[in-house]
N, C-alpha and C. Protein backbone atom coordinates (compact mmCIF):
# COMPACT_ATOMS: atom_id res chain seq x y z
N UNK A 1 -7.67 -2.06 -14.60
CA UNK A 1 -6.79 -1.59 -13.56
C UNK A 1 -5.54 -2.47 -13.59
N UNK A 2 -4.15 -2.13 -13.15
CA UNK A 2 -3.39 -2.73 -13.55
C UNK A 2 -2.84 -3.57 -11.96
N UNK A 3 -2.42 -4.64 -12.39
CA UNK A 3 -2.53 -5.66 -11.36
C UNK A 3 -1.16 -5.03 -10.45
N UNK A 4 -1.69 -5.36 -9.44
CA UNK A 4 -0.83 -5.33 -7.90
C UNK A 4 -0.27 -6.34 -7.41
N UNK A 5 0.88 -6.26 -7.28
CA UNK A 5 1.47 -7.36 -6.42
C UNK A 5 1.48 -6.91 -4.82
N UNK A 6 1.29 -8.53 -4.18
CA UNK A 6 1.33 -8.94 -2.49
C UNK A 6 2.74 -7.88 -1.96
N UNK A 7 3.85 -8.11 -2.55
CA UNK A 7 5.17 -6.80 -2.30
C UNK A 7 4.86 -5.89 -2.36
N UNK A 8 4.07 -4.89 -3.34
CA UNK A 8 3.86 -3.74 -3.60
C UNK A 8 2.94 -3.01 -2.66
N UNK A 9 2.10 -3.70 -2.23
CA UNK A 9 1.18 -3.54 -1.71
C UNK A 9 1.64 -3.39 -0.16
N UNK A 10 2.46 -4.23 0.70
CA UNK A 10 3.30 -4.47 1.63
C UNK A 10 4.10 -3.19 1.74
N UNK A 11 4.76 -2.91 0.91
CA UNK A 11 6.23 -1.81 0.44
C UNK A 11 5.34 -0.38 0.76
N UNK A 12 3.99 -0.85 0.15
CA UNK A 12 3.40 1.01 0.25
C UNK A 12 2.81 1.31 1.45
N UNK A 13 2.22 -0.12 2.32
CA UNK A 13 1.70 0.12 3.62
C UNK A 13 2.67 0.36 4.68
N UNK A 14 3.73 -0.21 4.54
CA UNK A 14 5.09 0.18 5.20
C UNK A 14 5.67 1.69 5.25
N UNK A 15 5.65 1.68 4.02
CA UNK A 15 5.84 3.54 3.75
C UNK A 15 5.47 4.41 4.15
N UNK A 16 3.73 4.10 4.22
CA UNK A 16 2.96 4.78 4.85
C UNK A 16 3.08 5.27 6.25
N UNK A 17 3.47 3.96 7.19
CA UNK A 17 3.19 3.48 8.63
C UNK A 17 4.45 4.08 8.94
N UNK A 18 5.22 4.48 8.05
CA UNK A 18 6.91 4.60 8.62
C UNK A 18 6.80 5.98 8.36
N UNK A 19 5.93 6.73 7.41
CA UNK A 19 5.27 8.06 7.10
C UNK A 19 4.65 8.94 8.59
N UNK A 20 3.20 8.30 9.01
CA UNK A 20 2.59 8.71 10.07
C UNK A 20 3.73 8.36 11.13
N UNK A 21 4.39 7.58 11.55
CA UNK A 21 4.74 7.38 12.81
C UNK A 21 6.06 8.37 13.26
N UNK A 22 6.31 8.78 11.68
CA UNK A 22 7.29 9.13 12.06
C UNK A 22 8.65 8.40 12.73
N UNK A 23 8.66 6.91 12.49
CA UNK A 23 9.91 6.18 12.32
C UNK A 23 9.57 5.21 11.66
N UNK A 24 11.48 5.43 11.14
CA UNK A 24 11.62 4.11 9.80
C UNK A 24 11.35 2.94 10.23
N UNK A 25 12.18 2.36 11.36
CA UNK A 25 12.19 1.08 12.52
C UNK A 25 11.44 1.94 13.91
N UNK A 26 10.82 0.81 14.23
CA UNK A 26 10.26 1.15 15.37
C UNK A 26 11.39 0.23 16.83
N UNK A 27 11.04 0.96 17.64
CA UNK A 27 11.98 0.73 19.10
C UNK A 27 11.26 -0.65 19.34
N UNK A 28 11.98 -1.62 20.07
CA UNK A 28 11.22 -2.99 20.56
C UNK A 28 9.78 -3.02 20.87
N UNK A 29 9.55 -2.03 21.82
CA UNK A 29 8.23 -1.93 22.94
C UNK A 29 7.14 -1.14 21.78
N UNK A 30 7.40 -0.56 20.59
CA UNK A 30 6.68 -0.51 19.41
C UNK A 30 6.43 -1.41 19.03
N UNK A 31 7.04 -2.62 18.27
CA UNK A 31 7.20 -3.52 17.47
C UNK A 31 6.24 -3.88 16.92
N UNK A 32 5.15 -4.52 17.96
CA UNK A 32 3.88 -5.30 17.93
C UNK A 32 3.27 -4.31 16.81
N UNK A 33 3.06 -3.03 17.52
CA UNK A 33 2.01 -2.00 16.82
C UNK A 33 1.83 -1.74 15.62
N UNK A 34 3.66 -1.14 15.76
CA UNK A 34 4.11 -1.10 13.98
C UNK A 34 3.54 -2.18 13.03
N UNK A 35 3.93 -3.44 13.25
CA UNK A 35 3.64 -4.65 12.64
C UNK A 35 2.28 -4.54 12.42
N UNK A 36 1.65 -4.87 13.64
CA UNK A 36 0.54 -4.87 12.96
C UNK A 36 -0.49 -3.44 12.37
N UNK A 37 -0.09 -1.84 12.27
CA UNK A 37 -0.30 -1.24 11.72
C UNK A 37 -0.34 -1.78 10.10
N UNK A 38 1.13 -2.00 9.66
CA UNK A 38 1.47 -1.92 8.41
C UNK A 38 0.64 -3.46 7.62
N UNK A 39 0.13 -4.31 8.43
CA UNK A 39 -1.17 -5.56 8.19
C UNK A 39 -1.96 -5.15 7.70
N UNK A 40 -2.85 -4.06 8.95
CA UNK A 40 -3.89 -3.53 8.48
C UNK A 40 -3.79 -2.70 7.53
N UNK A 41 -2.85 -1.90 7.31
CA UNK A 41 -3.11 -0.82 6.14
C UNK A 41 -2.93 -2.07 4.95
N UNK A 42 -2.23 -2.68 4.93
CA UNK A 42 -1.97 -3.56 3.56
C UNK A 42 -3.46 -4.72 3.02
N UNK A 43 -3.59 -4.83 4.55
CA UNK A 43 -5.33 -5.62 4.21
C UNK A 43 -6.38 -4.91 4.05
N UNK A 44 -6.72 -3.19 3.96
CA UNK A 44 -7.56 -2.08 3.96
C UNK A 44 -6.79 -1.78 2.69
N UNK A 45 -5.81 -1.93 1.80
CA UNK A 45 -5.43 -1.59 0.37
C UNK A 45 -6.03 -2.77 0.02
N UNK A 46 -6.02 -4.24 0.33
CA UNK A 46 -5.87 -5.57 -0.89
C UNK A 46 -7.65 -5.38 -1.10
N UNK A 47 -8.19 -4.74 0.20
CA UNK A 47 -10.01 -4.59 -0.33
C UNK A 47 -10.04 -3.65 -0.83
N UNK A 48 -9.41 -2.34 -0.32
CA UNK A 48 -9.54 -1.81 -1.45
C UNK A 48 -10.07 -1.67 -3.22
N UNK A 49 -8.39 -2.75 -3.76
CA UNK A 49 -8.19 -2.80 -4.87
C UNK A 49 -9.09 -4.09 -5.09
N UNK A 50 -9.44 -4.76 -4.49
CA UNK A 50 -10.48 -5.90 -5.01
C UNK A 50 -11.73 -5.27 -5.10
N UNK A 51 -12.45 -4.29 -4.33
CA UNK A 51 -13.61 -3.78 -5.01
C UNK A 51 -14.12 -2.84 -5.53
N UNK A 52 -12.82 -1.89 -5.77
CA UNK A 52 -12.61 -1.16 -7.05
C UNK A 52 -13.08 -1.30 -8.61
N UNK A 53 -14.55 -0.56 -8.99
CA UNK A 53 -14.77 -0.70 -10.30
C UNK A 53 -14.28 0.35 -11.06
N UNK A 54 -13.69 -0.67 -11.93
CA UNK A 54 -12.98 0.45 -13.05
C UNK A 54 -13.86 0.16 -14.45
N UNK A 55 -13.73 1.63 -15.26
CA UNK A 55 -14.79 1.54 -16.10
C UNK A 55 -13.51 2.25 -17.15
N UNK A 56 -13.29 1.44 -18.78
CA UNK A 56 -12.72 1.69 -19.36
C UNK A 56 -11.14 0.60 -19.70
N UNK A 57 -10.54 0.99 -20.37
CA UNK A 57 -9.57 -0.06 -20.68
C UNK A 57 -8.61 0.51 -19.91
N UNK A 58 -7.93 -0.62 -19.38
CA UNK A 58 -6.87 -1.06 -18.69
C UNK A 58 -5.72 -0.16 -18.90
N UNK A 59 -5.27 0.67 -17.84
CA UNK A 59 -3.98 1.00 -18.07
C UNK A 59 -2.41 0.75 -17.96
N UNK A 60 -1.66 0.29 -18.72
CA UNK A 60 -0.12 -0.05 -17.71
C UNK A 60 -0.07 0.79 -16.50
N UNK A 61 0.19 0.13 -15.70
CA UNK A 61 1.21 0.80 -14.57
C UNK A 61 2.33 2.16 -14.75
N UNK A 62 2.77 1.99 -15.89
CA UNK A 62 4.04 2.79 -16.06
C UNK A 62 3.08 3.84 -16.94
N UNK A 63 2.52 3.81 -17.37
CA UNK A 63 1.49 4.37 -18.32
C UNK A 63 0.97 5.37 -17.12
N UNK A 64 -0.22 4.69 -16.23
CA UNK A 64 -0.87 5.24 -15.29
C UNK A 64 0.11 6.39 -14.78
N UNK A 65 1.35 5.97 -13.99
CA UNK A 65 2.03 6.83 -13.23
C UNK A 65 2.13 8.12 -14.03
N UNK A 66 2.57 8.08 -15.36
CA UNK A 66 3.20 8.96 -16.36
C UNK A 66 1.59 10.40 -16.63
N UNK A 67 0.73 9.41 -16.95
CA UNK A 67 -0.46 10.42 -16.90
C UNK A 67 -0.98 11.16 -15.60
N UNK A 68 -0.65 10.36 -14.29
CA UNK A 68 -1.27 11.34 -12.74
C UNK A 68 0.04 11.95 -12.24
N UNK A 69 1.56 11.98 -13.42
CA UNK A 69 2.56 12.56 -12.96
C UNK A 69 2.73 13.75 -13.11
């Protein structure tokens, strides 16, 4: 499986959280939530990808995308 970076991982839970909520920035009296939404989704991806068995050789990243594109 091809390695993940701490940013990437951050960047996609953000995306996500800014996806469902339906805002990019959240208003002050959000803040907390948002924040810690986009934690949890990023700490429910990092287990994710840590106990993920992959069976077979390793794909690039750029590789991967190109074949589920």
């Amino acid at each position: 499986m091809p390695e993940v970076e701490d940013e990437d991982i951050r960047a996609a839970a953000l995306q996500y959280v800014r996806k469902v909520s339906g805002f990019r920035a959240p208003a002050a009296h959000n803040k907390d939530a948002f924040d810690a939404a986009v934690e949890a989704v990023a700490e429910a991806t990092r287990t994710l990808l840590d106990e993920l068995v992959v069976k077979g050789a390793p794909k690039a990243r750029a590789e991967a995308a190109v074949v589920r594109g």
